[in-house]
Protein backbone atom coordinates (compact mmCIF):
# COMPACT_ATOMS: atom_id res chain seq x y z
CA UNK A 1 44.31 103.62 86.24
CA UNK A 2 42.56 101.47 83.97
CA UNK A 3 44.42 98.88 81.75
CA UNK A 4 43.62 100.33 77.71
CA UNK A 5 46.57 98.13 76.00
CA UNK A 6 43.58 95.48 74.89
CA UNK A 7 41.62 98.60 73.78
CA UNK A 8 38.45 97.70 74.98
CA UNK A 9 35.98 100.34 74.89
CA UNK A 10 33.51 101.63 77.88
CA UNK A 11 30.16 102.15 76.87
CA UNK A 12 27.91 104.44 77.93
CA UNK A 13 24.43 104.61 77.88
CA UNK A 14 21.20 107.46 77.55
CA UNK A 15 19.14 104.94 80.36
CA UNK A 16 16.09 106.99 80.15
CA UNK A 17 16.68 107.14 75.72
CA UNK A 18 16.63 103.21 75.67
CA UNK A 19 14.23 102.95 78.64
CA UNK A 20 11.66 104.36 76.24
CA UNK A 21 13.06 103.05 73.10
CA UNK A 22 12.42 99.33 74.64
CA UNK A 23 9.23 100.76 76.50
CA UNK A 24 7.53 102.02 73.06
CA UNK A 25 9.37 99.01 71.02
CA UNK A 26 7.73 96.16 73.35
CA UNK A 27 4.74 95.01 73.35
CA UNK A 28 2.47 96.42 76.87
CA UNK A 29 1.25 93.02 76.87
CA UNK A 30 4.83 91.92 78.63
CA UNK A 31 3.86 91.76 82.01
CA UNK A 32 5.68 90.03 85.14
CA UNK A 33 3.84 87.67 87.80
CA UNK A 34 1.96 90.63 89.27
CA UNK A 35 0.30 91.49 86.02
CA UNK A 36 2.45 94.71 86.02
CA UNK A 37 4.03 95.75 83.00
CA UNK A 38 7.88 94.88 82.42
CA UNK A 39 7.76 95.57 78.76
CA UNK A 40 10.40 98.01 79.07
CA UNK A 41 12.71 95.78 81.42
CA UNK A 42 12.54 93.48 78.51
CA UNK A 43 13.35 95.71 75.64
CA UNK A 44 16.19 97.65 77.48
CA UNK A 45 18.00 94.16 78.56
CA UNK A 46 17.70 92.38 74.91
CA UNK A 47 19.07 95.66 73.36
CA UNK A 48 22.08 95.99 76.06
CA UNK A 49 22.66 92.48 75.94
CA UNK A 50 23.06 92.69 71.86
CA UNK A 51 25.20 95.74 72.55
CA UNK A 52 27.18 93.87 74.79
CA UNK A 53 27.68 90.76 72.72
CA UNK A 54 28.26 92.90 69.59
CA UNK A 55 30.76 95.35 70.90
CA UNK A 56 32.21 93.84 73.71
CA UNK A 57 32.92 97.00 76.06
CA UNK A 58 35.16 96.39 79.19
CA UNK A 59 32.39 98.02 81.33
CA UNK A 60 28.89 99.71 81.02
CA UNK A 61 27.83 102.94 82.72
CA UNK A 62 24.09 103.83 82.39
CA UNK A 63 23.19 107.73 83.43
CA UNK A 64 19.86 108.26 84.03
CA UNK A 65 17.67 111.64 84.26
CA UNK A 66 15.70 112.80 87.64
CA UNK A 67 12.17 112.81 87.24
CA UNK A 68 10.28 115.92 88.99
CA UNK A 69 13.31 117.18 89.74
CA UNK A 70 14.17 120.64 88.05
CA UNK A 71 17.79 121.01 86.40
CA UNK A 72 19.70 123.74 86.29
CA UNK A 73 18.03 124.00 82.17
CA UNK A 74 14.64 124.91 83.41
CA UNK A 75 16.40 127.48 85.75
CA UNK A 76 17.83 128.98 82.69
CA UNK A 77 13.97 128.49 80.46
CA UNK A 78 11.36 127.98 82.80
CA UNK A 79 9.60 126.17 79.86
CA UNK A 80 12.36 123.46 79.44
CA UNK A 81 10.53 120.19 78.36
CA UNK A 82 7.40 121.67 79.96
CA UNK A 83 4.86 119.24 77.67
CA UNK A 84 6.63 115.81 78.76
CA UNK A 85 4.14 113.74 80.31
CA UNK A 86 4.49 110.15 80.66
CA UNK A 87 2.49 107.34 81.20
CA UNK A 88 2.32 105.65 84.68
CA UNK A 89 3.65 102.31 83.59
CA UNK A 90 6.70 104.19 82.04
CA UNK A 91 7.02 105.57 85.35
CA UNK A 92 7.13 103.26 87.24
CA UNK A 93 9.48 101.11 85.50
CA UNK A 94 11.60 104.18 85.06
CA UNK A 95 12.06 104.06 88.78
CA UNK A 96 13.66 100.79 89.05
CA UNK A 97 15.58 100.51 86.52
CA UNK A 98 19.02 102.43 88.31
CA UNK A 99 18.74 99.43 90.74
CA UNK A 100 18.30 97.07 88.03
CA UNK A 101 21.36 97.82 86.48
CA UNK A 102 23.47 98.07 89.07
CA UNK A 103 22.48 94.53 89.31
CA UNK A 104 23.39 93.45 86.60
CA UNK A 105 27.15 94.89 87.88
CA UNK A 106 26.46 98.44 85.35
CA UNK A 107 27.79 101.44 86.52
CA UNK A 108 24.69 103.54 87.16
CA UNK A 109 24.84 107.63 87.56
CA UNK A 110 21.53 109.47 88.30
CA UNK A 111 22.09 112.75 90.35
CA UNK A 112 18.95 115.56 90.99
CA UNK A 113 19.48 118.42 88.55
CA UNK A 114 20.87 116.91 85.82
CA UNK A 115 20.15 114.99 83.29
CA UNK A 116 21.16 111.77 81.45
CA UNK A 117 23.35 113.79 78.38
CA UNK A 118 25.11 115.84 81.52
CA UNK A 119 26.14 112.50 82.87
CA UNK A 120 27.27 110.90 79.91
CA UNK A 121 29.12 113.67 78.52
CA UNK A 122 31.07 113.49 81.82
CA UNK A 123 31.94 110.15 81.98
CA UNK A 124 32.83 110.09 78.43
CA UNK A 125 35.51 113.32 79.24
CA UNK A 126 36.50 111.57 81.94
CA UNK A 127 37.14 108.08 79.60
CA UNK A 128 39.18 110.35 77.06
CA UNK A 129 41.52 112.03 79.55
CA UNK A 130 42.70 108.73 80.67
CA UNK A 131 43.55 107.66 77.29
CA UNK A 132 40.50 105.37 76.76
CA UNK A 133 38.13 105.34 74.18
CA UNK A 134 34.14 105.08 74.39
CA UNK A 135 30.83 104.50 72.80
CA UNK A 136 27.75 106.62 73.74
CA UNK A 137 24.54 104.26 73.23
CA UNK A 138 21.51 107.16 72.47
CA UNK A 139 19.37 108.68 69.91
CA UNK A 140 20.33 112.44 71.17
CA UNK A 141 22.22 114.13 68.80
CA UNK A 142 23.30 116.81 71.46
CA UNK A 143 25.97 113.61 71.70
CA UNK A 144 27.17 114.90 68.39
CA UNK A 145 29.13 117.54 70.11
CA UNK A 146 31.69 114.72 71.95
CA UNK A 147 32.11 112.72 69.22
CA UNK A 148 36.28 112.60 68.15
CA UNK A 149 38.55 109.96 67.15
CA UNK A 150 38.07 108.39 70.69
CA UNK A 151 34.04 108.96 71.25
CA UNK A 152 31.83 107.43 68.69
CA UNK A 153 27.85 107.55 68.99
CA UNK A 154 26.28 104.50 68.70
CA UNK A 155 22.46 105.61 67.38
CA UNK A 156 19.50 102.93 67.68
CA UNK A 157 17.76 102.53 64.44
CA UNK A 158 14.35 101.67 63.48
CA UNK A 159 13.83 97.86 62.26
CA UNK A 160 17.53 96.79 62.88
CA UNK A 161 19.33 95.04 66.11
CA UNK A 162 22.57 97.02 64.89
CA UNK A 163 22.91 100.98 65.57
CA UNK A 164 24.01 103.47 63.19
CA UNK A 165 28.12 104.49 63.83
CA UNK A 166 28.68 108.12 64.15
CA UNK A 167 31.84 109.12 64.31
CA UNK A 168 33.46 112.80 63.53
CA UNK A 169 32.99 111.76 59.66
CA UNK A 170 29.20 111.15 60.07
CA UNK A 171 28.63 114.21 62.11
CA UNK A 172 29.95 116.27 59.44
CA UNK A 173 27.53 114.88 56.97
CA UNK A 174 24.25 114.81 59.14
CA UNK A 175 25.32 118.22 60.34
């Protein structure tokens, strides 16, 4: 059982959210030896690293959706996100980055038929019952529905390094 008497926070993170935050947010030009583009390896790292610096968790966990793999939503609504289509270069970055963070020592959950919100919303339960307390790093306001006294959202915003707060105070008054 973890040690929470310091009350450090976990924080938990949309991977595939930031992943195209930082993709769309840096510049295609950003491109590694090959020529091939790391634009959103750059973005995603700055932003976690200001996370981490700013809020000082005592560990990160990154969930990540499964590409062209069905979930148990579009078994439900066959039309479920039907429209997404992403670019290649997305893609393929997309693909890497679960190993990427596990480098970086990040716990890293990806599993075929769910997605990123599924994952976080479990590890975030998971954080609660055990007394500890957590930030959820996304823009996906389906997060809304775990925020309490010990969950707080933690929402990128446009033109600043620092993320909106959202705890059960700011839900009520978006909501």
């Amino acid at each position: 059982s973890p040690d929470y008497v310091d009350n450090q926070v976990a924080m938990i993170v949309d991977g595939d959210n930031l992943a195209h935050r930082a993709y769309h947010s840096t510049p295609k030009t950003v491109t590694g030896v090959d020529g091939a583009p790391i634009n959103a390896f750059v973005g995603f790292i700055s932003m976690l690293t200001h996370l981490w610096q700013t809020e000082q968790p005592r560990g990160v966990f990154v969930a990540w959706d499964t590409l062209g793999v069905d979930t148990y939503r579009n078994e439900l609504w066959p039309p479920y996100q039907g429209g997404r289509v992403f670019e290649q270069e997305i893609r393929n970055q997309l693909d890497i980055f679960p190993t990427l963070c596990r480098a970086f020592g990040f716990g890293v959950g990806k599993q075929a038929g769910f997605e990123a919100d599924d994952l976080m919303a479990s590890a975030a339960c998971q954080e609660v019952s055990r007394g500890g307390t957590c930030l959820l790093f996304t823009t996906d306001k389906d997060s809304y529905q775990l925020v309490s006294e010990s969950v707080t959202v933690l929402s990128p915003k446009r033109g600043s390094r620092d993320p909106d707060r959202i705890g059960p105070h700011e839900v009520v008054e978006r909501m």
